[in-house]
Protein backbone atom coordinates (compact mmCIF):
# COMPACT_ATOMS: atom_id res chain seq x y z
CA UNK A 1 -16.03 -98.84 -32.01
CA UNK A 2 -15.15 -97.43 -28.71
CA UNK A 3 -18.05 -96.91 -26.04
CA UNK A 4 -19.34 -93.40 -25.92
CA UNK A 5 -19.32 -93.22 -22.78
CA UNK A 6 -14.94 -93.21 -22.34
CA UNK A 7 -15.03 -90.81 -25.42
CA UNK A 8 -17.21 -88.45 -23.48
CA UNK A 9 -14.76 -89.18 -20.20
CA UNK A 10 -11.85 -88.42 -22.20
CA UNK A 11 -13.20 -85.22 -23.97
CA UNK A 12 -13.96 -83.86 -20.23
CA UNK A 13 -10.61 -85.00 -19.33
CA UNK A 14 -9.10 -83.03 -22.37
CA UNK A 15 -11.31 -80.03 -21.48
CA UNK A 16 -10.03 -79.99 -17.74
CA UNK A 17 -6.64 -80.42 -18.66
CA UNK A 18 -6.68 -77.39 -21.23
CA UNK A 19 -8.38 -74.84 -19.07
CA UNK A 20 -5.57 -75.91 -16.37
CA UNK A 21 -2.84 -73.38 -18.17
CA UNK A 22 -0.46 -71.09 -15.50
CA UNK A 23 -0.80 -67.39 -16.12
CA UNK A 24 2.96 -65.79 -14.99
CA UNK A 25 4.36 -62.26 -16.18
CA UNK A 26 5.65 -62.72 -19.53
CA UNK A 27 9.51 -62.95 -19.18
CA UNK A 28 12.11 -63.45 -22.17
CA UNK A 29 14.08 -66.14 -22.67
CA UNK A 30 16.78 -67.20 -20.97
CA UNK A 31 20.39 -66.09 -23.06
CA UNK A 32 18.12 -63.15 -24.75
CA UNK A 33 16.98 -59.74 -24.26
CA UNK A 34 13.96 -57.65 -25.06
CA UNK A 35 14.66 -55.53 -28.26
CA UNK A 36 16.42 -51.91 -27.94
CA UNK A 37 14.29 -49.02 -26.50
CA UNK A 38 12.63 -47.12 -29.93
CA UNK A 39 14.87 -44.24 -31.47
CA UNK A 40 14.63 -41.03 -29.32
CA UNK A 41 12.68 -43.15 -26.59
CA UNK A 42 14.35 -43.06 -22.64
CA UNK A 43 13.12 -45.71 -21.42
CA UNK A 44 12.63 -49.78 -22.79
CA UNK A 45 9.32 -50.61 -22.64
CA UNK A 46 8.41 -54.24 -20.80
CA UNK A 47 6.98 -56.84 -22.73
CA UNK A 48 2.71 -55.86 -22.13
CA UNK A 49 3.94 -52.35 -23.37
CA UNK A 50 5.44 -53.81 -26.12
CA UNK A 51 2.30 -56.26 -27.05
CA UNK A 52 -0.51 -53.15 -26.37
CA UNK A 53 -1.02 -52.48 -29.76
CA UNK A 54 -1.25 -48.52 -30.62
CA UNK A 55 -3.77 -46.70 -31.30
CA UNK A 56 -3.50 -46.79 -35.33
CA UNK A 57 -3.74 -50.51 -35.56
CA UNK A 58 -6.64 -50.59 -33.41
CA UNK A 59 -8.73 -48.00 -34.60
CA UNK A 60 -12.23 -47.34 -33.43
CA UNK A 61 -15.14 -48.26 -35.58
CA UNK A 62 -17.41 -45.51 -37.14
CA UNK A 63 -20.35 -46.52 -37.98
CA UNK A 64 -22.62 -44.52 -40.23
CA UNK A 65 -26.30 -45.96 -41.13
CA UNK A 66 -27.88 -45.06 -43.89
CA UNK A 67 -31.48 -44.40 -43.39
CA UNK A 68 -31.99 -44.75 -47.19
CA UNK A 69 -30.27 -45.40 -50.52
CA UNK A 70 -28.82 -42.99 -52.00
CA UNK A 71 -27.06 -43.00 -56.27
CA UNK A 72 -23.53 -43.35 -55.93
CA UNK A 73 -21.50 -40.76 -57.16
CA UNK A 74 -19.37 -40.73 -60.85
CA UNK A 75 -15.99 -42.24 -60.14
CA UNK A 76 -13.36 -40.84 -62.83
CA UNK A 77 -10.92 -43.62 -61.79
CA UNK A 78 -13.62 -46.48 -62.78
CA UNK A 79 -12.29 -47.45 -66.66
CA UNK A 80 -12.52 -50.38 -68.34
CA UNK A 81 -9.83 -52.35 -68.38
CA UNK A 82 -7.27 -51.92 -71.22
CA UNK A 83 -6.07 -54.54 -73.26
């Protein structure tokens, strides 16, 4: 069994050296190109345009609470199931 105390040396190394990552401007590869500027769009957006997701997958969250229970309403599409 190793000692604890190099395991705990080693996790702290491992912890320093993952937090040690470069942050640059995201670039594409070399030999390739970003993909072609959307149909009827001018311009072709960089690559943080391109990975800001829009609005509609994102949405905002609406929360409702309900401040008591309440009987659900008849569903006409809830049959049983046919065999």
């Amino acid at each position: 069994m190793r000692n604890p105390r190099s395991l705990l040396l080693l996790a702290g190394l491992g912890l320093a050296l993952s937090a040690c990552g470069a942050r640059r401007e995201l670039q594409p590869l070399a030999g390739h190109a970003l993909p072609p500027a959307p149909y009827g769009r001018g311009d072709k957006p960089n690559p943080d345009a391109l990975l800001t997701p829009p609005v509609q997958a994102k949405p905002q969250r609406n929360i409702e609470l309900r401040s008591r229970s309440e009987n659900r309403e008849d569903d006409p599409f809830d049959l049983p199931p046919e065999e």
